[in-house]
C-alpha atoms as a PDB file:
ATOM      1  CA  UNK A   1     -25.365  41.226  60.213  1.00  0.00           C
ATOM      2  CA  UNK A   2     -24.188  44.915  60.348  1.00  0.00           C
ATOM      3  CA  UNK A   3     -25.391  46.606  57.439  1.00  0.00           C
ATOM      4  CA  UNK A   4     -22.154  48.546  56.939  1.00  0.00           C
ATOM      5  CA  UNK A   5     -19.820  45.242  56.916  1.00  0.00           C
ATOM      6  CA  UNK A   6     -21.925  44.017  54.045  1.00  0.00           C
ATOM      7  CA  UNK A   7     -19.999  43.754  50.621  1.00  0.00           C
ATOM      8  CA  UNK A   8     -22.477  44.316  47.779  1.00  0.00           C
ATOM      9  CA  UNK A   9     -22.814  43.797  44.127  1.00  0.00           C
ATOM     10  CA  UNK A  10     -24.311  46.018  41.692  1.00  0.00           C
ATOM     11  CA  UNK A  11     -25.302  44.456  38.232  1.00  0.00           C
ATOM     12  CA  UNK A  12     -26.659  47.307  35.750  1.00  0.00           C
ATOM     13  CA  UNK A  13     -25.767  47.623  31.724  1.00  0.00           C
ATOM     14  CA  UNK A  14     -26.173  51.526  32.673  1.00  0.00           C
ATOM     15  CA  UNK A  15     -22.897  53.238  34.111  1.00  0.00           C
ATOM     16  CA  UNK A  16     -24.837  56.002  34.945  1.00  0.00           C
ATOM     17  CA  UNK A  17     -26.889  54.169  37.610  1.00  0.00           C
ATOM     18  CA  UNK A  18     -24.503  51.623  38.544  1.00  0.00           C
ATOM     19  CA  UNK A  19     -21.731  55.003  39.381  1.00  0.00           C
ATOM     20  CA  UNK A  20     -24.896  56.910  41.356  1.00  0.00           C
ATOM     21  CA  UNK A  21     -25.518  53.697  43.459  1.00  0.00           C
ATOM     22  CA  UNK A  22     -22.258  52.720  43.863  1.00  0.00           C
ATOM     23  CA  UNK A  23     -21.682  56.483  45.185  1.00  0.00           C
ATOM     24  CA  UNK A  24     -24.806  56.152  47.631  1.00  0.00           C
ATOM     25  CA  UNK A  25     -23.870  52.894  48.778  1.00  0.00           C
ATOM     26  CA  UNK A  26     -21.048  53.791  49.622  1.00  0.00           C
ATOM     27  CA  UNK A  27     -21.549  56.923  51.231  1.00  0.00           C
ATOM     28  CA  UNK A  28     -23.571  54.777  53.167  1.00  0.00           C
ATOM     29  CA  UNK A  29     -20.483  52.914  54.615  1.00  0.00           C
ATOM     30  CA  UNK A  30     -21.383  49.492  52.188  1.00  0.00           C
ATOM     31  CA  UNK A  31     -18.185  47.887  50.254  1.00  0.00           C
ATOM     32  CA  UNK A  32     -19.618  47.579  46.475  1.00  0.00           C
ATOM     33  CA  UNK A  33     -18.390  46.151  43.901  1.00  0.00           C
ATOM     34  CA  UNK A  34     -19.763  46.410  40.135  1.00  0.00           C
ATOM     35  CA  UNK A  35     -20.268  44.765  37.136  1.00  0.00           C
ATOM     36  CA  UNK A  36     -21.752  45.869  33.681  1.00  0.00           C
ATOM     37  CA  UNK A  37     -23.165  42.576  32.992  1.00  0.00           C
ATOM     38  CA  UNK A  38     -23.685  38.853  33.538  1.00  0.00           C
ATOM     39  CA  UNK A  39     -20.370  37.628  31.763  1.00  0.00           C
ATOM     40  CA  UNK A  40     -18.542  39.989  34.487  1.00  0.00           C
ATOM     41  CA  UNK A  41     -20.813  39.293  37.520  1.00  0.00           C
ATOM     42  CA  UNK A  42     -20.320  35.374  37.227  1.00  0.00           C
ATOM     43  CA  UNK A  43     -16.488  36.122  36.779  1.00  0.00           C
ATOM     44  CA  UNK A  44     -16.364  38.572  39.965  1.00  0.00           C
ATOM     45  CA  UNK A  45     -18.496  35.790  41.742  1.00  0.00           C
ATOM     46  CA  UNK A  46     -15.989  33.071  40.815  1.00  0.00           C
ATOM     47  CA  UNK A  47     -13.238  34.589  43.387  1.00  0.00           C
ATOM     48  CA  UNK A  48     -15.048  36.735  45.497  1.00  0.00           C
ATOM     49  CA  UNK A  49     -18.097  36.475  48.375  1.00  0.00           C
ATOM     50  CA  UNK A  50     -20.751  38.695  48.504  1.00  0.00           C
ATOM     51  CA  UNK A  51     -23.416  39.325  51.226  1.00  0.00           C
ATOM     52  CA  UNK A  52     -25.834  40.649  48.751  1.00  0.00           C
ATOM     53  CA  UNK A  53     -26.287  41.245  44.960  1.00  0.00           C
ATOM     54  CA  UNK A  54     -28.306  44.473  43.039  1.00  0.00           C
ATOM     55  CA  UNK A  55     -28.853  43.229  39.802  1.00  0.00           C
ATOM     56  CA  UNK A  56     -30.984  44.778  36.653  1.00  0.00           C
ATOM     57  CA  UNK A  57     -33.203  42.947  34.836  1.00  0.00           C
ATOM     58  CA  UNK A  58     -32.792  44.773  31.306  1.00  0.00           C
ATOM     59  CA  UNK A  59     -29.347  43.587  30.820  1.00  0.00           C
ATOM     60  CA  UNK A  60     -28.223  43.013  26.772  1.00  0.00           C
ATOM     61  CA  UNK A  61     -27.339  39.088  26.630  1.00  0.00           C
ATOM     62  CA  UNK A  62     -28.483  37.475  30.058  1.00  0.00           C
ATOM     63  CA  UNK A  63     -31.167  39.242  31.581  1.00  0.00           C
ATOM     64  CA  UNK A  64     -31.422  39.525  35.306  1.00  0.00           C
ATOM     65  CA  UNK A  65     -34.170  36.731  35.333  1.00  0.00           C
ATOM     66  CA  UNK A  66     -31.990  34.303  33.909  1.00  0.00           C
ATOM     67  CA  UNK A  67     -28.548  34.968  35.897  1.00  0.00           C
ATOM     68  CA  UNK A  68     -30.843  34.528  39.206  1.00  0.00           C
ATOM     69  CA  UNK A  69     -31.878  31.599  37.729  1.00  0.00           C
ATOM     70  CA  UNK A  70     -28.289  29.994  37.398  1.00  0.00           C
ATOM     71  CA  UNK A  71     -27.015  31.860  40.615  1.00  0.00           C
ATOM     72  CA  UNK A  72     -29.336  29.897  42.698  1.00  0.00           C
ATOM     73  CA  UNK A  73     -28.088  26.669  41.556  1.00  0.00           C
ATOM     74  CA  UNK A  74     -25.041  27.307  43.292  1.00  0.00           C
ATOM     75  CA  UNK A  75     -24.851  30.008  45.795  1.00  0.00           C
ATOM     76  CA  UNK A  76     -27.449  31.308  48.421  1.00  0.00           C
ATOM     77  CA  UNK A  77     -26.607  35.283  48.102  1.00  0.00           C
ATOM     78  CA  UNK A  78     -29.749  37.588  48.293  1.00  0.00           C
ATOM     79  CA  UNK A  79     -30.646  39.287  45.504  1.00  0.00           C
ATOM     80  CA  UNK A  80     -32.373  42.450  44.998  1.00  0.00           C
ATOM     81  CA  UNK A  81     -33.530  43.136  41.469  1.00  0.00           C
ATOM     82  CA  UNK A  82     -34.081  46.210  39.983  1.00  0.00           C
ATOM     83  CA  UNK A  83     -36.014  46.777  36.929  1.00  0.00           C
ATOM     84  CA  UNK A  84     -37.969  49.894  34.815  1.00  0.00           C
ATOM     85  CA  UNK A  85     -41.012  47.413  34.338  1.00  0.00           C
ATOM     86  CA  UNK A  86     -43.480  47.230  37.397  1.00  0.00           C
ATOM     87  CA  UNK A  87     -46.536  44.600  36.919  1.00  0.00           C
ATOM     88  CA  UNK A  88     -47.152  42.437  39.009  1.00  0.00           C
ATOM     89  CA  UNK A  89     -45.937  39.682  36.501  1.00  0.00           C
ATOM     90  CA  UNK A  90     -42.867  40.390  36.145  1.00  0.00           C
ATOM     91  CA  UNK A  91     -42.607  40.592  40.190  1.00  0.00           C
ATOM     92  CA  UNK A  92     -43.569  37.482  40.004  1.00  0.00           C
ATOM     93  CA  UNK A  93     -41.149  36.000  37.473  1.00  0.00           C
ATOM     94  CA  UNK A  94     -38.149  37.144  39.728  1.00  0.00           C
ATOM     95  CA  UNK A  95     -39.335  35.866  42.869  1.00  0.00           C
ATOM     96  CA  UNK A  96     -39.895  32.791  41.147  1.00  0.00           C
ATOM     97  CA  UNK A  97     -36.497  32.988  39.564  1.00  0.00           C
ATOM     98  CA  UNK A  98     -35.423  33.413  43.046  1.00  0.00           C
ATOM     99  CA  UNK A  99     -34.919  36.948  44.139  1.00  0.00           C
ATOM    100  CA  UNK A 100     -35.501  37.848  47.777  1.00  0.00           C
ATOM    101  CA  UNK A 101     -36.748  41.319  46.677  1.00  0.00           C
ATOM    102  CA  UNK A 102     -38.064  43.504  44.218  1.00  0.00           C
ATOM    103  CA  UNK A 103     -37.513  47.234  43.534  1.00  0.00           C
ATOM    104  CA  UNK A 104     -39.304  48.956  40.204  1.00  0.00           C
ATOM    105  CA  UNK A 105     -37.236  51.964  39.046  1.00  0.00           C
ATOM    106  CA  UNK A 106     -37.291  54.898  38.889  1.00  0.00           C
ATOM    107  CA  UNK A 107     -36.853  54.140  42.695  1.00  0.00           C
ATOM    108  CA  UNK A 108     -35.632  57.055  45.864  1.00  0.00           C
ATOM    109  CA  UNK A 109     -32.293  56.039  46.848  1.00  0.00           C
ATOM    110  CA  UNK A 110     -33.413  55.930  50.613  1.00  0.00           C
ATOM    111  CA  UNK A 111     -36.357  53.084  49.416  1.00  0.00           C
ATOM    112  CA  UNK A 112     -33.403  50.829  47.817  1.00  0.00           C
ATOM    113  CA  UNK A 113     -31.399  51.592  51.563  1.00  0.00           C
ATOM    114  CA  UNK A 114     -34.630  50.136  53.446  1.00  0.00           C
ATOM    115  CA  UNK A 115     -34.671  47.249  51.422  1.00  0.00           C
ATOM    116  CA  UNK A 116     -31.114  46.601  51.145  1.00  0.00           C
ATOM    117  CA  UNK A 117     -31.145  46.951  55.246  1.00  0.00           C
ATOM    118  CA  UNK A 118     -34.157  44.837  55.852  1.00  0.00           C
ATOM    119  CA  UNK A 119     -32.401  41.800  53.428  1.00  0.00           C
ATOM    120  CA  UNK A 120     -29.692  41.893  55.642  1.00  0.00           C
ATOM    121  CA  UNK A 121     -31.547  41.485  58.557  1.00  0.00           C
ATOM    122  CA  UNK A 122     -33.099  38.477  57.525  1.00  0.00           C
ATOM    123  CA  UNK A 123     -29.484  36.769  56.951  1.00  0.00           C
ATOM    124  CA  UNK A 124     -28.836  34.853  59.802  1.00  0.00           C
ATOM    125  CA  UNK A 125     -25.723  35.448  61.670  1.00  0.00           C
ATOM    126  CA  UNK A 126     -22.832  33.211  60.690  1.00  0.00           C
ATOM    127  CA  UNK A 127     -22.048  30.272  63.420  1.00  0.00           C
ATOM    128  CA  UNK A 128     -18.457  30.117  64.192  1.00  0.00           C
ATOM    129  CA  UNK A 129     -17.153  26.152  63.300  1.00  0.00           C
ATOM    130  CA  UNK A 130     -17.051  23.759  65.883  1.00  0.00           C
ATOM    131  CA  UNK A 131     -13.383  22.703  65.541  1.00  0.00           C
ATOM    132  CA  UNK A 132     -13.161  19.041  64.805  1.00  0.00           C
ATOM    133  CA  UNK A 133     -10.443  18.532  67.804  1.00  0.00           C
ATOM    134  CA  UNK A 134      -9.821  19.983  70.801  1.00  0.00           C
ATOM    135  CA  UNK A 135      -6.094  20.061  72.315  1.00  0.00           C
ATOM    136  CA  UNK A 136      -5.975  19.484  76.305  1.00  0.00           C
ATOM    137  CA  UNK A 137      -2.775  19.301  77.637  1.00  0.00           C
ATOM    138  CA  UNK A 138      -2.150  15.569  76.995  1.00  0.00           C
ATOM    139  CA  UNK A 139      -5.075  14.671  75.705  1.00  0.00           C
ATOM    140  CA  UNK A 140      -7.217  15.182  72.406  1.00  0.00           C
ATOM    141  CA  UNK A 141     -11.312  15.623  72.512  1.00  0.00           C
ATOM    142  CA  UNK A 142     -13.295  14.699  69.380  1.00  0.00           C
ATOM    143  CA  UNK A 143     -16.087  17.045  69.008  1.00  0.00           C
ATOM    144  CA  UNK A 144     -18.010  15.138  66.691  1.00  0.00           C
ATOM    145  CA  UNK A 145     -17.865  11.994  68.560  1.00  0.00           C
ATOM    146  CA  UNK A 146     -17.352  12.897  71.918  1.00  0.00           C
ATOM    147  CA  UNK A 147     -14.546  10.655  72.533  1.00  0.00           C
ATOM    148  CA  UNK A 148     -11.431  11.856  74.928  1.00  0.00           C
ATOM    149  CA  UNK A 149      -8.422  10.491  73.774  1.00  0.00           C
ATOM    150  CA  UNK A 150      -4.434  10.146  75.460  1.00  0.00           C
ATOM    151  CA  UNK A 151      -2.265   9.492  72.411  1.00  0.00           C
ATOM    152  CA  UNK A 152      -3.802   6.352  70.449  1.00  0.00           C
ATOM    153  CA  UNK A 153      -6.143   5.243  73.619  1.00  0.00           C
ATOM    154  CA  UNK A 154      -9.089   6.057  73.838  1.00  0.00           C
ATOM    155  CA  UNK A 155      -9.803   7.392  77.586  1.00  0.00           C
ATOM    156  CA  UNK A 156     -13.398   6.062  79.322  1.00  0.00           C
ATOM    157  CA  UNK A 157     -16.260   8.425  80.197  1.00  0.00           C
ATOM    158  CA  UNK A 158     -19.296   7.806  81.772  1.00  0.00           C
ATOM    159  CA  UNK A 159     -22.307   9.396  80.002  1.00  0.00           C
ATOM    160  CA  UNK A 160     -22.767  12.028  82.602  1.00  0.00           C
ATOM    161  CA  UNK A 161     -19.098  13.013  81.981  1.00  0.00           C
ATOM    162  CA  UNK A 162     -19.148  12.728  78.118  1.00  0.00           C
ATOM    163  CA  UNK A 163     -22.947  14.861  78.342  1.00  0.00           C
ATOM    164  CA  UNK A 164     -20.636  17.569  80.213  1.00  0.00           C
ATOM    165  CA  UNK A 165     -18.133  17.789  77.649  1.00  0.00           C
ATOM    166  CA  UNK A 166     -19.821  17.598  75.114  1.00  0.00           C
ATOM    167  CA  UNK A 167     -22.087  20.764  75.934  1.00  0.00           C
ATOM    168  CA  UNK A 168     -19.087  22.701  77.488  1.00  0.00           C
ATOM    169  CA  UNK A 169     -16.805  21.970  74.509  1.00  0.00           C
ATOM    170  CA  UNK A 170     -20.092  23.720  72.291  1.00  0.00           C
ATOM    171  CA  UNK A 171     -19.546  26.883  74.504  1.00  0.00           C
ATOM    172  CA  UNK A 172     -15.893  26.844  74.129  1.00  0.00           C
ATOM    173  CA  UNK A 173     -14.428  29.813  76.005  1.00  0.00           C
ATOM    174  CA  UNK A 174     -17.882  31.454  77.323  1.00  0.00           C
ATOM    175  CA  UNK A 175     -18.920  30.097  80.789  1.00  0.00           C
ATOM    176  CA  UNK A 176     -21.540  27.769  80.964  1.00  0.00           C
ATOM    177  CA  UNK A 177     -24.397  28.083  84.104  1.00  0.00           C
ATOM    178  CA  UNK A 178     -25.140  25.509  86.469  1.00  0.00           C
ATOM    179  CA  UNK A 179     -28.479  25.559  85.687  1.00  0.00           C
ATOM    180  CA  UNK A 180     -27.721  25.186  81.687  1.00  0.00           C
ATOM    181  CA  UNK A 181     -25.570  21.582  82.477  1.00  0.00           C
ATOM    182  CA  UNK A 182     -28.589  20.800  84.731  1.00  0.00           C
ATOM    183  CA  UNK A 183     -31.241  21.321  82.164  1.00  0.00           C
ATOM    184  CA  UNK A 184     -29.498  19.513  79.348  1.00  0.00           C
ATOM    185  CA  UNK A 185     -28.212  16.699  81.476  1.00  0.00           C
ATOM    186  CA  UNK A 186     -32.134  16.323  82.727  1.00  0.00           C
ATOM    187  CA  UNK A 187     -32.617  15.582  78.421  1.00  0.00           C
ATOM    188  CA  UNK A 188     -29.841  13.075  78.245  1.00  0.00           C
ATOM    189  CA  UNK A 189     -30.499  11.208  81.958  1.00  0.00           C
ATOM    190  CA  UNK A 190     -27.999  11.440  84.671  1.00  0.00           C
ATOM    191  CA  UNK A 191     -26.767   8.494  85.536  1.00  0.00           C
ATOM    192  CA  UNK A 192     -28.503   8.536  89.410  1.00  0.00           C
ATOM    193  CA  UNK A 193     -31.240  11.064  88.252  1.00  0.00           C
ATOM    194  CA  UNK A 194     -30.070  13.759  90.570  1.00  0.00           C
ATOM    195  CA  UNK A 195     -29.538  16.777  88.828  1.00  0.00           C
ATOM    196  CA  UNK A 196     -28.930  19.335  91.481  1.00  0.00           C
ATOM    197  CA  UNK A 197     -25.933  21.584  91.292  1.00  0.00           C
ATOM    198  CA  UNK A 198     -24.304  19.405  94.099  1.00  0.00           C
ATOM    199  CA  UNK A 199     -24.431  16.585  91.580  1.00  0.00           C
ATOM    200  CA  UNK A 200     -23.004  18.986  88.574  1.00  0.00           C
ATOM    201  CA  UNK A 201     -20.224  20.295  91.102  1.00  0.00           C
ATOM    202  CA  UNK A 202     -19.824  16.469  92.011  1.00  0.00           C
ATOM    203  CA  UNK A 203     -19.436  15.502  88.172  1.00  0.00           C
ATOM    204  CA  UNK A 204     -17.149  18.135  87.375  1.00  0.00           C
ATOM    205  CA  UNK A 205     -14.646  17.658  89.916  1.00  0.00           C
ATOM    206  CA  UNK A 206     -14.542  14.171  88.515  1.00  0.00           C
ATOM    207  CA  UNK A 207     -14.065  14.995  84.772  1.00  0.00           C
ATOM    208  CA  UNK A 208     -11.019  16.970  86.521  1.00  0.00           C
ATOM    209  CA  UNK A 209      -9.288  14.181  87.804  1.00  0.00           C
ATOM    210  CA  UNK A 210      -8.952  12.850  84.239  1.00  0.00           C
ATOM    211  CA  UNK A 211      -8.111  15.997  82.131  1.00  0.00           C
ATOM    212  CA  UNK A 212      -6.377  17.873  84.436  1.00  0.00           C
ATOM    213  CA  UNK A 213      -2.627  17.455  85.283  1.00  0.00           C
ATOM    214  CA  UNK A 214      -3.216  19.031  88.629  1.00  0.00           C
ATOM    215  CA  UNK A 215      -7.249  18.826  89.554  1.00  0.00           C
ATOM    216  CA  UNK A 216      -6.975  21.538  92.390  1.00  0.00           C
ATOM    217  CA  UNK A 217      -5.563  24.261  89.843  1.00  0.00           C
ATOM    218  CA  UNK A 218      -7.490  23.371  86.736  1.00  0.00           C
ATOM    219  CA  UNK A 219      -6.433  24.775  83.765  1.00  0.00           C
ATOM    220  CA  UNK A 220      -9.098  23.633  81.271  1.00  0.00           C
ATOM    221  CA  UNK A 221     -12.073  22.936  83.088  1.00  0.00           C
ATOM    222  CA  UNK A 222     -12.019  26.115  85.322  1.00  0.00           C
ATOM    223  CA  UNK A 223     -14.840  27.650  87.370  1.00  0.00           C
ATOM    224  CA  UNK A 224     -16.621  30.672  86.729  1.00  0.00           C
ATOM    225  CA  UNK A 225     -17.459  31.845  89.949  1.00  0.00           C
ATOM    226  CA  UNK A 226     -21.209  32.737  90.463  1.00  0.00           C
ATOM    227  CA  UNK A 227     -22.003  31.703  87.249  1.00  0.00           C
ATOM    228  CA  UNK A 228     -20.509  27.642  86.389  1.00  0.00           C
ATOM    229  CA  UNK A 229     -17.650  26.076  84.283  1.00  0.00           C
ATOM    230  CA  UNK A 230     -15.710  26.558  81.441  1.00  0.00           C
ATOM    231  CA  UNK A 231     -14.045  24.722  78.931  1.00  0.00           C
ATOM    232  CA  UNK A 232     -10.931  26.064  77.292  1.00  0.00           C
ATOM    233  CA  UNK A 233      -8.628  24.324  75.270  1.00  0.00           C
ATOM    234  CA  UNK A 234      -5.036  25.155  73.970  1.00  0.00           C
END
């Protein structure tokens, strides 16, 4: 994740603190949002996403332990807390509580940057969903299940065909190498054990002839040219 996409939430009783980082964060091209305690954190959370929460410890009411606590019972967020007491037990209690970090104040701006930064880092990188259908002229292709279908019948594949699909429909849009169908078809079994590119050229022009309205100018299996095929879909 970019760091300055990243929509955080500070959590801090103190409006002097929560205005100073809310002013750094910023300047440091972060969306923030802030809350003064629990009560209004959980109701900001209710409607709104957030790629990473700064929240106190001290808080009146429901300390910082405790909303980490509940947060992780429902939501995965990383949380950075902040706190003026540094022993190593309390460190403890909010890791155990959940926290992916821990920052002791008084604290340099530039230390809570690093950490905020390195968080983020961790956070893997959001997969795009595999739409459940695919639209092909004519014809429909179940992702899940791999089936091709024309209206309510379902259309036959042989495995080598429905393997092909099945790994160019997962690369929708982004060319997929020879040597990529080769390997993963050498996993599932060709059906005569011959995966050179021959065969892969030989397969393809094959699953052609039964999604494409005209085979010889195909407009959703179409070749990348030094590279492989493509799927796209409309």
């Amino acid at each position: 994740m970019n760091s300055p996409d990243a929509h955080i939430l500070i959590v801090d009783d103190d409006e002097r603190i929560r205005a100073l980082l809310g002013r750094f964060l910023r300047k440091n091209a972060f969306m923030v949002t802030m809350a003064r305690d629990a009560a209004q954190a959980r109701r900001l959370l209710s409607g709104l996403e957030f790629d990473l929460i700064v929240l106190d410890v001290m808080m009146p009411g429901e300390d910082g332990f405790a909303l980490t606590r509940a947060l992780r019972q429902k939501i995965q967020t990383p949380i950075l807390l902040l706190t003026a007491r540094g022993d190593i037990e309390d460190r403890i209690t909010g890791l155990e509580s959940g926290a992916d970090d821990y920052l002791p104040k008084p604290f340099e701006p530039r230390e809570l940057l690093l950490r905020i930064e390195a968080i983020l880092r961790r956070i893997p990188a959001a997969e795009t969903a595999q739409p459940k259908f695919l639209s092909l002229g004519q014809l429909r292709y179940d992702t899940e299940k791999g089936e091709l279908w024309q209206g309510e019948s379902i259309m036959r594949l042989t495995g080598t065909e429905q393997a092909l699909l099945r790994k160019l429909a997962a690369s929708l849009g982004e060319p997929v190498s020879r040597a990529e169908l080769i390997e993963d078809l050498g996993r599932g079994g060709s059906e005569d054990g011959d995966n050179s590119e021959r065969a892969i050229d030989v397969q393809i022009t094959r699953l052609r002839r039964k999604i494409e309205a005209d085979p010889k100018e195909p407009r959703f299996l179409q070749t990348v040219r030094g590279t492989g095929y493509m799927l796209m879909a409309d």
